[in-house]
C-alpha atoms as a PDB file:
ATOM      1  CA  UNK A   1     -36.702  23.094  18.569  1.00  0.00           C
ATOM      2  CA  UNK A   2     -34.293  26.078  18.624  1.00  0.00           C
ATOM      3  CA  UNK A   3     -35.121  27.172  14.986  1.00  0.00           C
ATOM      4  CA  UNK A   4     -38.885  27.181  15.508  1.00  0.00           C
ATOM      5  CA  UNK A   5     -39.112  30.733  16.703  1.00  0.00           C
ATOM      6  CA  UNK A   6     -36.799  31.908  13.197  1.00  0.00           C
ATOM      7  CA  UNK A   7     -39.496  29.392  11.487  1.00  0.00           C
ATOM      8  CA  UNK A   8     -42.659  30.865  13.191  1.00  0.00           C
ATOM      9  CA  UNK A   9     -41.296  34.343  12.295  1.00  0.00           C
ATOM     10  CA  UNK A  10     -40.863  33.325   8.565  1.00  0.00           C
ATOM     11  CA  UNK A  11     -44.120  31.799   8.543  1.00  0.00           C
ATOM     12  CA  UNK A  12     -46.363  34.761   9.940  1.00  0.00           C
ATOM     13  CA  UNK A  13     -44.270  37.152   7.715  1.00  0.00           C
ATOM     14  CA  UNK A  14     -42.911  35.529   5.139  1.00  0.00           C
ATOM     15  CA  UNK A  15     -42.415  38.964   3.258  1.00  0.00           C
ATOM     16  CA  UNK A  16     -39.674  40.720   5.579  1.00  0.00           C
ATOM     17  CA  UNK A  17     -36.388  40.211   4.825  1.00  0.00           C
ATOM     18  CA  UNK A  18     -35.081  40.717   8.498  1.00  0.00           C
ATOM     19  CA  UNK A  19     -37.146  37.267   9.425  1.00  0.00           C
ATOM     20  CA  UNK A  20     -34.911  35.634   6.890  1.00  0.00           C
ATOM     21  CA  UNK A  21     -31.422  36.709   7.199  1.00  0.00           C
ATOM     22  CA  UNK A  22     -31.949  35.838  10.861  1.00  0.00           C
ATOM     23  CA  UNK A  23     -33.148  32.508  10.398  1.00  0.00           C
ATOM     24  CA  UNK A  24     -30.506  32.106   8.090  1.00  0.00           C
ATOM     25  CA  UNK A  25     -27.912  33.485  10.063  1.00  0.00           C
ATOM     26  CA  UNK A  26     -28.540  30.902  12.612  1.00  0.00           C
ATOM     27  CA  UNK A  27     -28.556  28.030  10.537  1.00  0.00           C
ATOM     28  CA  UNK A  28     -24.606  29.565   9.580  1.00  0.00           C
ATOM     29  CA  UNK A  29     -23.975  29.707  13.528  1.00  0.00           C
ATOM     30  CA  UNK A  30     -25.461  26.511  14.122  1.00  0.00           C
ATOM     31  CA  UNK A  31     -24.016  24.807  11.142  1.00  0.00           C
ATOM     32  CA  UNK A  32     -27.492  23.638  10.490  1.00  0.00           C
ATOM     33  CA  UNK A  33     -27.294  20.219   6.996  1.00  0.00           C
ATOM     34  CA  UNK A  34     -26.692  21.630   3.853  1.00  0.00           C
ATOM     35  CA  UNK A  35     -30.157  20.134   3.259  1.00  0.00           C
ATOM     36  CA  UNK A  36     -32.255  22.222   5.426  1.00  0.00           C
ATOM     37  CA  UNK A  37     -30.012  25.260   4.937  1.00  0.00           C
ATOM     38  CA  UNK A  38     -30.549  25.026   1.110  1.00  0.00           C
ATOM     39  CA  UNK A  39     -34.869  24.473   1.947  1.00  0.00           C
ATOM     40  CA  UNK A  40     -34.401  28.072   3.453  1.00  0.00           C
ATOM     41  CA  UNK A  41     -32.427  29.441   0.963  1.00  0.00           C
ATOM     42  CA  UNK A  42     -35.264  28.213  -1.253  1.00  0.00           C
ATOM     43  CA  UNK A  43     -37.874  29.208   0.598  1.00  0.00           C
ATOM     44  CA  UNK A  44     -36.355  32.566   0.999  1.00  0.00           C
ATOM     45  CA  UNK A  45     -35.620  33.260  -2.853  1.00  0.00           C
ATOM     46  CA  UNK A  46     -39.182  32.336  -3.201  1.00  0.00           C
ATOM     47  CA  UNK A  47     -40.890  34.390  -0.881  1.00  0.00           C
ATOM     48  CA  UNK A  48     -38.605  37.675  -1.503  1.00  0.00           C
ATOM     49  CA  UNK A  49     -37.153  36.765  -5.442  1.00  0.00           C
ATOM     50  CA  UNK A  50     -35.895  40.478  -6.112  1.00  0.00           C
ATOM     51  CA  UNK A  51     -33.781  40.503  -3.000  1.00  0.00           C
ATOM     52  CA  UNK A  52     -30.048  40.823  -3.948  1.00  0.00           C
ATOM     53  CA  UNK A  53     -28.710  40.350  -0.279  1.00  0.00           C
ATOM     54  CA  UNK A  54     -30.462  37.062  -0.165  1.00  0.00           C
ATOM     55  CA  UNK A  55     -29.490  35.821  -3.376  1.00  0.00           C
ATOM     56  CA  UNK A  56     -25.627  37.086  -2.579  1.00  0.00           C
ATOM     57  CA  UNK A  57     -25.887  34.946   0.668  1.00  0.00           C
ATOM     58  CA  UNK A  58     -26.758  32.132  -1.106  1.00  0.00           C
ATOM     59  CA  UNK A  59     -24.322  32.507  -3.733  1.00  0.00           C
ATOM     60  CA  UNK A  60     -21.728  32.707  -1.049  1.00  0.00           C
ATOM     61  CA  UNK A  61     -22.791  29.797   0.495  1.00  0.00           C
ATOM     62  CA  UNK A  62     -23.832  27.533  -1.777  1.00  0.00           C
ATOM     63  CA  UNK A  63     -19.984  27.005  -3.096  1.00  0.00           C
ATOM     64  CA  UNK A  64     -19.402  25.471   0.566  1.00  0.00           C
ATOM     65  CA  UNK A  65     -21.622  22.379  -0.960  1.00  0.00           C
ATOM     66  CA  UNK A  66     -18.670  21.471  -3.598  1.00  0.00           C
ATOM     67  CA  UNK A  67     -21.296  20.335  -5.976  1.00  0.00           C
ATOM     68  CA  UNK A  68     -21.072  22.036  -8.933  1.00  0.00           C
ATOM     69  CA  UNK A  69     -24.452  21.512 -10.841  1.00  0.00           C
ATOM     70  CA  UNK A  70     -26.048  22.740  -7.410  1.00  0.00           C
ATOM     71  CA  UNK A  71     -23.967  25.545  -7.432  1.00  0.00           C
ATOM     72  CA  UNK A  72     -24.254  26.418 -11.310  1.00  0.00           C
ATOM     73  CA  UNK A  73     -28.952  25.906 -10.383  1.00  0.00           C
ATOM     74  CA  UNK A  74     -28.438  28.945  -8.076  1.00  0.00           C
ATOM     75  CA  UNK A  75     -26.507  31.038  -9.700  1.00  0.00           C
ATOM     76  CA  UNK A  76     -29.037  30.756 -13.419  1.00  0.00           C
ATOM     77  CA  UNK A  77     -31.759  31.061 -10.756  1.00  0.00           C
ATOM     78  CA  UNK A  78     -30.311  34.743  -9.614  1.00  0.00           C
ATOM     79  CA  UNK A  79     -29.422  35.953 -12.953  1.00  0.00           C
ATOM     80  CA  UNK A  80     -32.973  35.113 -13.931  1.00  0.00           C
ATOM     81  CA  UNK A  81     -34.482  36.861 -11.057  1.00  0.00           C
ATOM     82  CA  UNK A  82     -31.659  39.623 -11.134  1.00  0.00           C
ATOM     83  CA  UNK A  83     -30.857  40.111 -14.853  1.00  0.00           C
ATOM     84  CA  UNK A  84     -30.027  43.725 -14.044  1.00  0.00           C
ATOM     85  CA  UNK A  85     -26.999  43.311 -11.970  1.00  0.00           C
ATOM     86  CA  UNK A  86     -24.124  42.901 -13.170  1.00  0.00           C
ATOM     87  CA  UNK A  87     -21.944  41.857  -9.941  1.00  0.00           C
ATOM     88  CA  UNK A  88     -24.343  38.725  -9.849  1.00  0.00           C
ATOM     89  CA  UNK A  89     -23.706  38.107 -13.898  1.00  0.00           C
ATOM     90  CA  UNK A  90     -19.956  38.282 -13.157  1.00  0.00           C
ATOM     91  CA  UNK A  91     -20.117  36.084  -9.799  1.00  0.00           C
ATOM     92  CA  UNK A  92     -21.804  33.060 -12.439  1.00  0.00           C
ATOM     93  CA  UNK A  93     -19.133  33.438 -15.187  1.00  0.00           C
ATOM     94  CA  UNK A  94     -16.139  33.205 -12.037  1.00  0.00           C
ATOM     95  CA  UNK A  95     -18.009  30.214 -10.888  1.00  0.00           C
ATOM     96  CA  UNK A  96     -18.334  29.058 -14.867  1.00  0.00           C
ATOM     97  CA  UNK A  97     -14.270  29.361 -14.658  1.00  0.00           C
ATOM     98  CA  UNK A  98     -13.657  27.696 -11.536  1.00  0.00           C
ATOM     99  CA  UNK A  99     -15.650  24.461 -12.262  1.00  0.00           C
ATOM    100  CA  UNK A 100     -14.029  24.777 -16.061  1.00  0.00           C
ATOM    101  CA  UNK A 101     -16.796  25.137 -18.069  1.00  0.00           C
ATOM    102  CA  UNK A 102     -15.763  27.758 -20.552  1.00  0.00           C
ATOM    103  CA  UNK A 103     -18.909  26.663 -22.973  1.00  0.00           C
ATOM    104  CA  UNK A 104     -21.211  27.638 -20.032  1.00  0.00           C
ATOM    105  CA  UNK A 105     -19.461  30.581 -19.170  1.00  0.00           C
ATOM    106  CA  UNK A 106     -19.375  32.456 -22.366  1.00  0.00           C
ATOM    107  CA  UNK A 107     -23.031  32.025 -22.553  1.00  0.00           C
ATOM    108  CA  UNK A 108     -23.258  33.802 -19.176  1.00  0.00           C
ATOM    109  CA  UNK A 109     -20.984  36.826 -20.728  1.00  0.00           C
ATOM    110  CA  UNK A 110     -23.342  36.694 -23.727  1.00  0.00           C
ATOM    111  CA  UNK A 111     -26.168  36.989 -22.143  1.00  0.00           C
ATOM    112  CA  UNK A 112     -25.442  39.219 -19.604  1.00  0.00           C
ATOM    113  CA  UNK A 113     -24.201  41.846 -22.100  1.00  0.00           C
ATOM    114  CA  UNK A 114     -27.731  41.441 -23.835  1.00  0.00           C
ATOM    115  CA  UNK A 115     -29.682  42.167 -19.961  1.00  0.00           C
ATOM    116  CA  UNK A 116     -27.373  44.664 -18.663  1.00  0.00           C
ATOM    117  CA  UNK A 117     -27.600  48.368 -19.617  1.00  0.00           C
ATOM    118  CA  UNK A 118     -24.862  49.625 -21.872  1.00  0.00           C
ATOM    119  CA  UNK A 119     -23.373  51.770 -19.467  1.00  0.00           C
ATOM    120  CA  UNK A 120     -22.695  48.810 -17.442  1.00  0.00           C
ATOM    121  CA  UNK A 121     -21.512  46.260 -20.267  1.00  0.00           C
ATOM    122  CA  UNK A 122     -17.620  47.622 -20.135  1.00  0.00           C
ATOM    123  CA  UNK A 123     -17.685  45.874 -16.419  1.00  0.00           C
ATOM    124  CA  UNK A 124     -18.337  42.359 -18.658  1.00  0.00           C
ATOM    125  CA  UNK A 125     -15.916  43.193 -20.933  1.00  0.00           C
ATOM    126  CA  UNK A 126     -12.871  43.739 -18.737  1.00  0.00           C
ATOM    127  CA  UNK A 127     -13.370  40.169 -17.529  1.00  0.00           C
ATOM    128  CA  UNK A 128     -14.310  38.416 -21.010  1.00  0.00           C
ATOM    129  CA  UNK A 129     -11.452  40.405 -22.333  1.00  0.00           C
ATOM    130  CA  UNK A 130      -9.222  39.278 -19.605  1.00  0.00           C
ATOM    131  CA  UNK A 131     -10.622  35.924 -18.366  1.00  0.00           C
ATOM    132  CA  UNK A 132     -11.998  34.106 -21.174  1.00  0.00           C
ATOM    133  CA  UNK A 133      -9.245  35.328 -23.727  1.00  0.00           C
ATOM    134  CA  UNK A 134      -6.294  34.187 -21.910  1.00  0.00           C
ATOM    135  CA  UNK A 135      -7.975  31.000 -20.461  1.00  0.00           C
ATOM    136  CA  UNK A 136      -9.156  29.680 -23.809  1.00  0.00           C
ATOM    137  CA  UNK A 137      -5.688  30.099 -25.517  1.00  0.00           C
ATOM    138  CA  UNK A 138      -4.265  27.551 -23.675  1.00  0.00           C
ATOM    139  CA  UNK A 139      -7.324  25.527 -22.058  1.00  0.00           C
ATOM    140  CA  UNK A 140      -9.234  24.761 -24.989  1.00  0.00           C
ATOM    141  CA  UNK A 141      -8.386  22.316 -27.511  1.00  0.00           C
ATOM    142  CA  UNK A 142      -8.108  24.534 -31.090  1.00  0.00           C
ATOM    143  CA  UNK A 143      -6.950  27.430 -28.611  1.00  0.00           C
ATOM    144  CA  UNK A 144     -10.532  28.815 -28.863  1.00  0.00           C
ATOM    145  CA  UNK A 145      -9.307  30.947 -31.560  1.00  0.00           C
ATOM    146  CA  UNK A 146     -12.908  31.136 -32.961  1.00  0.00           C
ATOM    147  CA  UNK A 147     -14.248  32.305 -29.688  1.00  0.00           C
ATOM    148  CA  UNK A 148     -11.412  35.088 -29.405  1.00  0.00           C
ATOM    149  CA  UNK A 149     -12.197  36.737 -32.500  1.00  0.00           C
ATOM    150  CA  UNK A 150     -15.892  37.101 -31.713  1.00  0.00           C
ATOM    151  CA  UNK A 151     -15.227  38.552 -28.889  1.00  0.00           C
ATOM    152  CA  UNK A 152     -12.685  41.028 -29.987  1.00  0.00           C
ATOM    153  CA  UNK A 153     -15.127  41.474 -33.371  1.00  0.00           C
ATOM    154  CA  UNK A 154     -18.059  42.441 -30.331  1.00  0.00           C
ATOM    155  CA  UNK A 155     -15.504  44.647 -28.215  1.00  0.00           C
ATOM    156  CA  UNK A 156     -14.303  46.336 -31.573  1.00  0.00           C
ATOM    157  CA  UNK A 157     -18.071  47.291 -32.603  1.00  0.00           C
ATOM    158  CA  UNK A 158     -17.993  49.234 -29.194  1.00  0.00           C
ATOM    159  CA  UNK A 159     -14.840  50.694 -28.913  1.00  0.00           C
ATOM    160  CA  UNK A 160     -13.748  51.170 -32.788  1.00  0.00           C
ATOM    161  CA  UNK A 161     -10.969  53.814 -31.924  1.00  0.00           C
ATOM    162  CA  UNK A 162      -9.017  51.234 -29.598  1.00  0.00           C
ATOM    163  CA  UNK A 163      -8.187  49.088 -32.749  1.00  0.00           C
ATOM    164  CA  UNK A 164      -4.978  49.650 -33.256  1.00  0.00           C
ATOM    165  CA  UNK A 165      -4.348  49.742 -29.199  1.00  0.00           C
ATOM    166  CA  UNK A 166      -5.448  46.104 -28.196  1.00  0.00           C
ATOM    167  CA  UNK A 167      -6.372  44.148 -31.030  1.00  0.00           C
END
């Protein structure tokens, strides 16, 4: 009964983003189920899909659910509907790292570098040089050593003068 004026609102407007972050600010304060706060979420992606403040709220929250393969659904779902942001890219490959799916998360990197701009790829590269480098040394089985070199190979293509600096 208390959410059915946030409800109406969405309803009768479902294009204003204002309608939503209320509603779903009260489900926050209210500690509303996971269940019906995700249906919003949902509902909200749906109706306004290019809205990076939604989809950042529901990346934030959706961690709080400590399931990973729900967690992992909304983050492809954002970089699908935001391919050209490279904060939401990053935020996936983290997330990748955290649950320890290394596979997964240099597909992210991969990808992202082939959606992003090039003037924003040396943001990816600072944390695939960094993250996945050192983490595959000494997570992976074989070291990852195959991984490694592609990446450095990729880097190298870009930045040919820092050979001799990092490689």
């Amino acid at each position: 009964a208390v959410d059915v004026p946030f409800e109406e609102d969405c309803l009768r407007m479902p294009g204003v983003l204002r309608n939503w972050t209320r509603y779903i600010g009260h489900l926050l304060e209210t500690r509303a189920s996971p269940a019906l706060t995700r249906c919003v979420f949902d509902r909200a992606v749906s109706a306004i899909p290019y809205s990076h403040k939604l989809w950042k709220l529901f990346m934030e929250w959706s961690p709080t659910t400590d399931q990973p393969e729900v967690v992992l659904s909304v983050m492809q779902r954002a970089v699908t509907e935001l391919p050209r942001f490279p904060r939401v890219w990053l935020r996936y490959a983290e997330t990748c790292v955290r649950y320890k799916r290394a596979e997964l998360g240099m597909w992210v990197l991969d990808h992202s570098l082939r959606n992003l701009p090039i003037t924003q790829h040396e943001r990816i590269w600072d944390y695939y040089r960094v993250h996945f480098c050192g983490d595959l040394l000494f997570n992976e089985p074989d070291g990852g050593k195959e991984w490694i070199v592609d990446i450095w190979h990729r880097w190298l293509q870009l930045h040919p003068n820092k050979r001799d600096l990092e490689y």
